[in-house]
PDB file of N, CA and C in Angstrom:
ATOM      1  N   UNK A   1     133.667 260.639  62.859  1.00  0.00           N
ATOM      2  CA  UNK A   1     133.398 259.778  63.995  1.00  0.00           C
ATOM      3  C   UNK A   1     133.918 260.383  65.294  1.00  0.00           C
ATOM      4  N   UNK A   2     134.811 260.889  65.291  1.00  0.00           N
ATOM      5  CA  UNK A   2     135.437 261.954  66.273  1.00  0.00           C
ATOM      6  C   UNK A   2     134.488 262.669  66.792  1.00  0.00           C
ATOM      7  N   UNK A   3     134.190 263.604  66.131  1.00  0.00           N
ATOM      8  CA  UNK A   3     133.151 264.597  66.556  1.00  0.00           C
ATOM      9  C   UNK A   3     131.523 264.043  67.024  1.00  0.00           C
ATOM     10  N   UNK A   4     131.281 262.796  66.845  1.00  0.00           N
ATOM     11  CA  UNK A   4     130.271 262.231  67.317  1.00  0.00           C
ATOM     12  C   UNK A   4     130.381 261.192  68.694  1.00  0.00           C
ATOM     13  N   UNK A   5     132.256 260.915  69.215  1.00  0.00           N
ATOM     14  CA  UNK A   5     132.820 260.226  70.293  1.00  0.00           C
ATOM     15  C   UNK A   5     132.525 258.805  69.947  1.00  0.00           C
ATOM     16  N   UNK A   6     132.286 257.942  68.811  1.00  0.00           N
ATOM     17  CA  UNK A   6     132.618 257.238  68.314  1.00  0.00           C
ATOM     18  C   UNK A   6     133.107 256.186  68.727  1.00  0.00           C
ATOM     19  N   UNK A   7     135.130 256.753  69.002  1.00  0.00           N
ATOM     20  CA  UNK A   7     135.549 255.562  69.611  1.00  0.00           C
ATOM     21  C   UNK A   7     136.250 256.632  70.417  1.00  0.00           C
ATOM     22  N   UNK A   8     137.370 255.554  71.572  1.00  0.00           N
ATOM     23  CA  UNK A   8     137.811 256.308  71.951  1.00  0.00           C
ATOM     24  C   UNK A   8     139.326 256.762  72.005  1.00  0.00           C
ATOM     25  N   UNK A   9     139.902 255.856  71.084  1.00  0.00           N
ATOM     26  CA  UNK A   9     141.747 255.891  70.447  1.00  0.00           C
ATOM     27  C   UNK A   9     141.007 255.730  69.148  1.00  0.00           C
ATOM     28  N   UNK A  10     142.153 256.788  68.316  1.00  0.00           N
ATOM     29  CA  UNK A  10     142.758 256.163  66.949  1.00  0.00           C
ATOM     30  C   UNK A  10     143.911 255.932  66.680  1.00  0.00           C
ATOM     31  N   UNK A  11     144.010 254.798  65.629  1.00  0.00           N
ATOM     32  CA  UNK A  11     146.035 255.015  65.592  1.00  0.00           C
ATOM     33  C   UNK A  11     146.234 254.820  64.349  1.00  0.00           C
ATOM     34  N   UNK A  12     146.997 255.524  63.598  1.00  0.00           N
ATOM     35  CA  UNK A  12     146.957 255.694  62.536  1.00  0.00           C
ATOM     36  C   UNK A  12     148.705 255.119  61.930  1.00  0.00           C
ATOM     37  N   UNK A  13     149.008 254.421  61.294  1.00  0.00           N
ATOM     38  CA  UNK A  13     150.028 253.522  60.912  1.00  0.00           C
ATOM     39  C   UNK A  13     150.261 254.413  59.445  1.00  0.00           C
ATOM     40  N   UNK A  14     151.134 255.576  59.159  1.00  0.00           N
ATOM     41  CA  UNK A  14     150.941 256.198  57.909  1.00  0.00           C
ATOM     42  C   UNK A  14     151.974 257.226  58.566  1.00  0.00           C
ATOM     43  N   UNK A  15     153.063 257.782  57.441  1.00  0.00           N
ATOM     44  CA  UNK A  15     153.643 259.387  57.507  1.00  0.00           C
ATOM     45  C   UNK A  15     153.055 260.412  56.335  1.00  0.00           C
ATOM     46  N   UNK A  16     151.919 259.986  56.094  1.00  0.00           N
ATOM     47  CA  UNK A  16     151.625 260.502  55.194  1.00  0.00           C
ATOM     48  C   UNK A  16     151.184 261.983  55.486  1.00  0.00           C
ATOM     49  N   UNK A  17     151.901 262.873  55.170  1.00  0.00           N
ATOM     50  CA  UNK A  17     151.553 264.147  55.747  1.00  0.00           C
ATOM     51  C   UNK A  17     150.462 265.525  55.630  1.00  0.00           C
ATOM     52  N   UNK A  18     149.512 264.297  54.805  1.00  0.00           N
ATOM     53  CA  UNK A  18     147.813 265.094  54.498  1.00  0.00           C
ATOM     54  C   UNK A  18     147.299 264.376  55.334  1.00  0.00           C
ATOM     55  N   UNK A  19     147.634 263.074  56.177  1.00  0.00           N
ATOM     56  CA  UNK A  19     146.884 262.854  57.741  1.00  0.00           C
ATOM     57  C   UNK A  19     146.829 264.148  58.646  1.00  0.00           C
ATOM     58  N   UNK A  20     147.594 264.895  58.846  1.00  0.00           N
ATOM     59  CA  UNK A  20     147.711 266.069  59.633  1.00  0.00           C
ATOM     60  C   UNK A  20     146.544 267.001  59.752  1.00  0.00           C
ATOM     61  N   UNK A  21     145.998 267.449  59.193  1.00  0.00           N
ATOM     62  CA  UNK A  21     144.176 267.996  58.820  1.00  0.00           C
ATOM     63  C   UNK A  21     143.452 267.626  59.993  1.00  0.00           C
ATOM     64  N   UNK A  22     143.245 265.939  59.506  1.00  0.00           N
ATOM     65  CA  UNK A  22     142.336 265.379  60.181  1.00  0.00           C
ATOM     66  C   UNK A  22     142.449 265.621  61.587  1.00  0.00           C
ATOM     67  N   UNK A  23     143.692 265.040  61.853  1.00  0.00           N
ATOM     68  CA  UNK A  23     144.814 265.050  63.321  1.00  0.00           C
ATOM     69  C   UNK A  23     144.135 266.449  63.933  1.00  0.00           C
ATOM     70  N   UNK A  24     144.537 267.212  63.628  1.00  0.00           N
ATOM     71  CA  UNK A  24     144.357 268.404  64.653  1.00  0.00           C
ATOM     72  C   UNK A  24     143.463 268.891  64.656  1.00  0.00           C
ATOM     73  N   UNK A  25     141.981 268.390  63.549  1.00  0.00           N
ATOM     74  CA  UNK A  25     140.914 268.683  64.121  1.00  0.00           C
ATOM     75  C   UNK A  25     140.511 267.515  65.185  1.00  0.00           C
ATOM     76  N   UNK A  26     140.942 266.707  65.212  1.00  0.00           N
ATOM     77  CA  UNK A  26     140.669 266.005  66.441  1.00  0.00           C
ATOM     78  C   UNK A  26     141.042 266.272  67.967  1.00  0.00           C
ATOM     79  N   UNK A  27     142.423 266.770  67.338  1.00  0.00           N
ATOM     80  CA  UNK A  27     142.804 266.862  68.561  1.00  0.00           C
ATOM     81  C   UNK A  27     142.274 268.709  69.166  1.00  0.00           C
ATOM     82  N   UNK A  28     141.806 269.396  68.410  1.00  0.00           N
ATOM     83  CA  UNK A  28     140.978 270.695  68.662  1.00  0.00           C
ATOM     84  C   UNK A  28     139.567 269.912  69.518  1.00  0.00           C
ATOM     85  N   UNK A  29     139.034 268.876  68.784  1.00  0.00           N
ATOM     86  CA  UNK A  29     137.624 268.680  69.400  1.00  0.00           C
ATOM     87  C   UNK A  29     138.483 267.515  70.617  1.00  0.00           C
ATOM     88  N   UNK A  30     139.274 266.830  71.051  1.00  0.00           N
ATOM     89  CA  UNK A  30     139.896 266.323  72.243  1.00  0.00           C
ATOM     90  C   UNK A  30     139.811 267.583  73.318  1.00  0.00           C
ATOM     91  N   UNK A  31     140.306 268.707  73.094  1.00  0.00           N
ATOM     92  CA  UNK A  31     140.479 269.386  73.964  1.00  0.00           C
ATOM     93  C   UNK A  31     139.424 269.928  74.752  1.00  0.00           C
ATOM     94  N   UNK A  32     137.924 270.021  74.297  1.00  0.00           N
ATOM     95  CA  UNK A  32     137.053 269.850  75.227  1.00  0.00           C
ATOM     96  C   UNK A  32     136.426 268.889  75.391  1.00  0.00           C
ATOM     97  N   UNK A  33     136.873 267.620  75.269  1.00  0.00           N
ATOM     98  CA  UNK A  33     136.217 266.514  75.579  1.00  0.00           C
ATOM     99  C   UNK A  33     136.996 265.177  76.212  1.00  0.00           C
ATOM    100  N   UNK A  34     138.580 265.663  75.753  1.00  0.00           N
ATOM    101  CA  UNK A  34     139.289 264.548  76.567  1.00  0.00           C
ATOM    102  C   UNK A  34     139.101 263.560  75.248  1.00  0.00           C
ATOM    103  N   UNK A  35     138.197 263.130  74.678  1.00  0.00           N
ATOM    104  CA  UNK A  35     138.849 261.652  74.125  1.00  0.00           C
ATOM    105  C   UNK A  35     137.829 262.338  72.355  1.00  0.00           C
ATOM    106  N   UNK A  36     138.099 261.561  71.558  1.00  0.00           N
ATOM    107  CA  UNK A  36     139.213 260.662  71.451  1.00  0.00           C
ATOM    108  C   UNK A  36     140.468 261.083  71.267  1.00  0.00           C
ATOM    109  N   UNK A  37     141.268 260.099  71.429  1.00  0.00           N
ATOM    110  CA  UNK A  37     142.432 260.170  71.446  1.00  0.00           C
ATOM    111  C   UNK A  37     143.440 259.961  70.129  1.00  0.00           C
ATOM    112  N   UNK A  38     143.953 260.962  69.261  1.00  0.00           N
ATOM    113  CA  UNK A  38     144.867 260.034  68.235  1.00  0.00           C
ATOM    114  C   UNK A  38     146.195 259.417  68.554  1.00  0.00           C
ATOM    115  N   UNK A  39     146.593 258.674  68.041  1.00  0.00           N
ATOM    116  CA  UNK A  39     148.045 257.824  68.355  1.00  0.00           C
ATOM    117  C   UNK A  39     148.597 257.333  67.326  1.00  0.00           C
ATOM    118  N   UNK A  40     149.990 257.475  66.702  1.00  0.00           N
ATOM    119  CA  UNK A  40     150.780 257.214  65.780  1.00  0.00           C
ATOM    120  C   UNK A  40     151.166 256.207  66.241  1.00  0.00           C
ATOM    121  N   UNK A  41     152.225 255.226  65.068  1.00  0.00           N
ATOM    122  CA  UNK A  41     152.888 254.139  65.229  1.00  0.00           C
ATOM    123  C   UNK A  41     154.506 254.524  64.562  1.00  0.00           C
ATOM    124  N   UNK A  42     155.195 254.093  65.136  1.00  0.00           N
ATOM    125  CA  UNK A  42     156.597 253.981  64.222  1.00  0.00           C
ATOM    126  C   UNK A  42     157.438 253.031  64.338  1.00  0.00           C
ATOM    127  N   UNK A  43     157.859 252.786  63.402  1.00  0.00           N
ATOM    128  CA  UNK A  43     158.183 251.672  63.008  1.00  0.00           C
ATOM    129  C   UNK A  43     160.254 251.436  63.704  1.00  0.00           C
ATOM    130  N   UNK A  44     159.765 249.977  63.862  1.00  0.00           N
ATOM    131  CA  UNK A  44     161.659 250.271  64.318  1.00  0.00           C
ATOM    132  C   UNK A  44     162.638 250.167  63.378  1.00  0.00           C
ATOM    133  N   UNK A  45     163.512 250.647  63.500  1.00  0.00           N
ATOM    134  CA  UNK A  45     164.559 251.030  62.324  1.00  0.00           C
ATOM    135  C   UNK A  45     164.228 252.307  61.439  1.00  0.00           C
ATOM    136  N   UNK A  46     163.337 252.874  61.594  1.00  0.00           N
ATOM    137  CA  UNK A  46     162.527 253.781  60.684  1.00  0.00           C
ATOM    138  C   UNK A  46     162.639 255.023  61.704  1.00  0.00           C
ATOM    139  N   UNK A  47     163.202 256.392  61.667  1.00  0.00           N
ATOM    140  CA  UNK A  47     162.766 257.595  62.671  1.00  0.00           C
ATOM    141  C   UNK A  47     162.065 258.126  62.291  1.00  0.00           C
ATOM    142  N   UNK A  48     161.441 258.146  60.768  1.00  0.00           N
ATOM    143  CA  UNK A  48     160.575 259.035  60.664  1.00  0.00           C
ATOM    144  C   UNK A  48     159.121 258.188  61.246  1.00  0.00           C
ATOM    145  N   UNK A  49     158.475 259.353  61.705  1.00  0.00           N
ATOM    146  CA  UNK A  49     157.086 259.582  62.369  1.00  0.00           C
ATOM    147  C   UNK A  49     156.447 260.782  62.344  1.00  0.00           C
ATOM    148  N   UNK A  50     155.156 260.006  62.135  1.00  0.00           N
ATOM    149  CA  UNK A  50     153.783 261.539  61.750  1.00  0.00           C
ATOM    150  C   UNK A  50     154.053 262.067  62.726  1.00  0.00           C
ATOM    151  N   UNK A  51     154.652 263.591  62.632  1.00  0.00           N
ATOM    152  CA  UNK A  51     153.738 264.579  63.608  1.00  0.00           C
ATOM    153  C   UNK A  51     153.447 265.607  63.416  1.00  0.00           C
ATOM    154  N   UNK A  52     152.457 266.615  64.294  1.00  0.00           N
ATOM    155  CA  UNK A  52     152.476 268.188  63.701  1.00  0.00           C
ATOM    156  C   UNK A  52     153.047 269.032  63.717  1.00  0.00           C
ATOM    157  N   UNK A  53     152.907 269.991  62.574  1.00  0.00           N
ATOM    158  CA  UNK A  53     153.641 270.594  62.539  1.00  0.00           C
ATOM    159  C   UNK A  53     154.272 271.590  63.431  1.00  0.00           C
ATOM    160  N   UNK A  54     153.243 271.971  64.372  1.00  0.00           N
ATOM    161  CA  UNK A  54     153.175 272.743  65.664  1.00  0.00           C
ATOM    162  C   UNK A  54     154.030 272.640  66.291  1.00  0.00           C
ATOM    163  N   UNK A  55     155.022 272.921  67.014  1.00  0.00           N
ATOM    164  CA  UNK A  55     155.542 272.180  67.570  1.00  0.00           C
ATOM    165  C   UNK A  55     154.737 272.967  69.578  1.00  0.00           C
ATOM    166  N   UNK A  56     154.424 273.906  68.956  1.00  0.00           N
ATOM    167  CA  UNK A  56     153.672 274.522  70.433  1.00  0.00           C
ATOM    168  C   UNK A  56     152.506 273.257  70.908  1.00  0.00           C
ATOM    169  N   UNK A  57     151.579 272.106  69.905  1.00  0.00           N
ATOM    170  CA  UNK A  57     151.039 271.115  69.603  1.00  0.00           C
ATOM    171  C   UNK A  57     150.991 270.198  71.220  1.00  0.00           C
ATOM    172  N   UNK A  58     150.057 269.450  71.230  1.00  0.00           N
ATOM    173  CA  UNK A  58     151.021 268.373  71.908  1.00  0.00           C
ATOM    174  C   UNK A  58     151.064 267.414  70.376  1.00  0.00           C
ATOM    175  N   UNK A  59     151.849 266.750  70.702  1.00  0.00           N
ATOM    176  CA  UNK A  59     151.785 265.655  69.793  1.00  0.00           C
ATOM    177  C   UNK A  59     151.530 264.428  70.065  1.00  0.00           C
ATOM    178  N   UNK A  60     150.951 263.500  68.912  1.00  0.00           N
ATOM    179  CA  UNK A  60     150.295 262.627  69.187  1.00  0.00           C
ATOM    180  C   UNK A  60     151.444 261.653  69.974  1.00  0.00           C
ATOM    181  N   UNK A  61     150.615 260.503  70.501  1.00  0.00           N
ATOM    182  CA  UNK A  61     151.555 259.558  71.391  1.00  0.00           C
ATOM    183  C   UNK A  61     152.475 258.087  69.972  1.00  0.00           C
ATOM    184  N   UNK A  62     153.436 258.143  69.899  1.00  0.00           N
ATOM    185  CA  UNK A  62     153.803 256.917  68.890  1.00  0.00           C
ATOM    186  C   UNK A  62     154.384 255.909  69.448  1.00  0.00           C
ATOM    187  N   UNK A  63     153.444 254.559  68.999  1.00  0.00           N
ATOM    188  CA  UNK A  63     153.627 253.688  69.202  1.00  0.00           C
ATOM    189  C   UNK A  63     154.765 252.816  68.295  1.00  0.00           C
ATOM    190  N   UNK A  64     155.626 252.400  69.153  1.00  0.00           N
ATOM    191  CA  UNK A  64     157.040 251.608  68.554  1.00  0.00           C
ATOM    192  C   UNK A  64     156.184 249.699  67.452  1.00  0.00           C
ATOM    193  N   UNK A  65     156.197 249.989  66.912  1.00  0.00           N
ATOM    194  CA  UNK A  65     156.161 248.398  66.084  1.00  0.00           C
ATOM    195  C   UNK A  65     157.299 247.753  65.308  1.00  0.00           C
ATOM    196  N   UNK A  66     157.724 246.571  65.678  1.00  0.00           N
ATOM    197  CA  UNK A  66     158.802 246.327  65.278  1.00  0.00           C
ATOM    198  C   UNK A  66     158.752 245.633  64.390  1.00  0.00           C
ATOM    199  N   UNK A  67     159.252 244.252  63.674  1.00  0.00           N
ATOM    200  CA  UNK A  67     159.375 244.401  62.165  1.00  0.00           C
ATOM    201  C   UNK A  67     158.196 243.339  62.415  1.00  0.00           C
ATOM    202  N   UNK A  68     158.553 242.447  63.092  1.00  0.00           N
ATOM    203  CA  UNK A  68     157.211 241.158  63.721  1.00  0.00           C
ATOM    204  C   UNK A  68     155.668 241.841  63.826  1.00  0.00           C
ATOM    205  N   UNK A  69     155.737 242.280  64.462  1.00  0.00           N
ATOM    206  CA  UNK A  69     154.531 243.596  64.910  1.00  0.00           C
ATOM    207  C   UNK A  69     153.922 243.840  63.898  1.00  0.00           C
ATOM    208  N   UNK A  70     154.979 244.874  62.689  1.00  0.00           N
ATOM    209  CA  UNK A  70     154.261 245.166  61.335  1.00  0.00           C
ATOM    210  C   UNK A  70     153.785 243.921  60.035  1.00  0.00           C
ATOM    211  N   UNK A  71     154.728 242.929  60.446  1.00  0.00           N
ATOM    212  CA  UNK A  71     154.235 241.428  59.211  1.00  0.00           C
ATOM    213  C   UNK A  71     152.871 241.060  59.827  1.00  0.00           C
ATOM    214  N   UNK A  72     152.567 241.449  61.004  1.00  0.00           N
ATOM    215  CA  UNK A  72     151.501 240.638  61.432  1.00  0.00           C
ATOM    216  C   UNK A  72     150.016 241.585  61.639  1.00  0.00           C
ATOM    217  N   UNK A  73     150.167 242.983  61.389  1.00  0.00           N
ATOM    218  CA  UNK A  73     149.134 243.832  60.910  1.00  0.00           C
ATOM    219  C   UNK A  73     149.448 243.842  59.686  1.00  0.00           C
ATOM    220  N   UNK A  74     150.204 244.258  58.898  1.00  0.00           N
ATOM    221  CA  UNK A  74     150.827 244.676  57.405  1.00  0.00           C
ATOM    222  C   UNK A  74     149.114 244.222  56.695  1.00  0.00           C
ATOM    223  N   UNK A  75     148.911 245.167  55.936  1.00  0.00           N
ATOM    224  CA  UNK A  75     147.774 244.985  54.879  1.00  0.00           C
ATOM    225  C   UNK A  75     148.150 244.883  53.600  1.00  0.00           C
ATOM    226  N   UNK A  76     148.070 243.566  53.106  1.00  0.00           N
ATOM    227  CA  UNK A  76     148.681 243.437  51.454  1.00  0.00           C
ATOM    228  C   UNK A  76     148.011 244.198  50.363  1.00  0.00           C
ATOM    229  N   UNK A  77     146.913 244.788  50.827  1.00  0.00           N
ATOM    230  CA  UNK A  77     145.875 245.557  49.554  1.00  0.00           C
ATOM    231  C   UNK A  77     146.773 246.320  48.955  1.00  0.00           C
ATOM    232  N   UNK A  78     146.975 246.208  47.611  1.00  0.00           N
ATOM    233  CA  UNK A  78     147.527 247.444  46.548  1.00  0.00           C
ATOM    234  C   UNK A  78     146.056 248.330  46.081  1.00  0.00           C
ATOM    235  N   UNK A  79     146.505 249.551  46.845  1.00  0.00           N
ATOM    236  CA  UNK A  79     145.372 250.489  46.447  1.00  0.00           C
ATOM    237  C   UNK A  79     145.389 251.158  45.360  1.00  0.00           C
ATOM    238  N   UNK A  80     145.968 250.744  44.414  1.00  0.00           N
ATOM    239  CA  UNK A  80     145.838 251.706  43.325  1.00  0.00           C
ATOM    240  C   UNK A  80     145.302 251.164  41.820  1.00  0.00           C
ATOM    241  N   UNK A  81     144.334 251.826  41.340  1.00  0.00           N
ATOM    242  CA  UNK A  81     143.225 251.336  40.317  1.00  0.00           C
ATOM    243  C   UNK A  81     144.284 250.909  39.197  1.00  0.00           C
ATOM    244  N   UNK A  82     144.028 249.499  38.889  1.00  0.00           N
ATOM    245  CA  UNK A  82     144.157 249.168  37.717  1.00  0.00           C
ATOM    246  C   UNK A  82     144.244 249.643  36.320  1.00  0.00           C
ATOM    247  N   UNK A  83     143.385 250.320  36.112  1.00  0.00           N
ATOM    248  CA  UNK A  83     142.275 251.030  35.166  1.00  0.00           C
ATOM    249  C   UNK A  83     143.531 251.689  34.736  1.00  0.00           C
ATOM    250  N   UNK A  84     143.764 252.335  33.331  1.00  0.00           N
ATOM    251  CA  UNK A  84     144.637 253.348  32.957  1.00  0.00           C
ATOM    252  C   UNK A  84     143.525 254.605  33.096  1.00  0.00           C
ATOM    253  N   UNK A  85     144.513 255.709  33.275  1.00  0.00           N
ATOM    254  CA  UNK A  85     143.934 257.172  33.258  1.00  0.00           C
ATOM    255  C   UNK A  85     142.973 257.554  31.940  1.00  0.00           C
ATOM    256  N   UNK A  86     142.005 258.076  32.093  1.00  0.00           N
ATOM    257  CA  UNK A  86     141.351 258.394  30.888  1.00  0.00           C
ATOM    258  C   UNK A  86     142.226 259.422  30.024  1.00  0.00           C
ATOM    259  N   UNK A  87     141.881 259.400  28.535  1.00  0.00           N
ATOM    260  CA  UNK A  87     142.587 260.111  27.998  1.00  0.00           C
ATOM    261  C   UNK A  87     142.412 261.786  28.295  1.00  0.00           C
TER     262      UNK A  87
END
């Protein structure tokens, strides 16, 4: 969606550090186009936050959410299949 200008922020609520991929091809195709834009969140009480590894990078902008903030996005979905592993 990036590469088609889509939207024009993303913000991604995750330290999950295979987000990073995505991240900097965005932010490669940002750089001749200005948007979109990615944006992290971090959480308060929490220092860790996504960023790249680059540090030459810019890095994305992180947004502070505090514990209110996160109960009131928080997504209860448990993503993980039921199902046992095949043998």
């Amino acid at each position: 969606m990036a590469h088609e200008n889509k939207y024009e922020i993303g913000i991604i609520a995750s330290t999950d550090t295979d987000l990073v991929p995505a991240i900097e091809a965005v932010e490669r195709h940002r750089n001749k186009r200005r948007t979109p834009r990615i944006c992290v969140v971090r959480y308060e009480g929490m220092g860790k936050r996504l960023s790249l590894p680059d540090t030459r990078a810019t890095q994305p902008h992180a947004f502070l959410l505090t514990k209110t903030d996160f109960e009131a996005v928080r997504d209860p979905t448990v993503y993980i299949d039921p199902r046992p592993p095949p043998p």
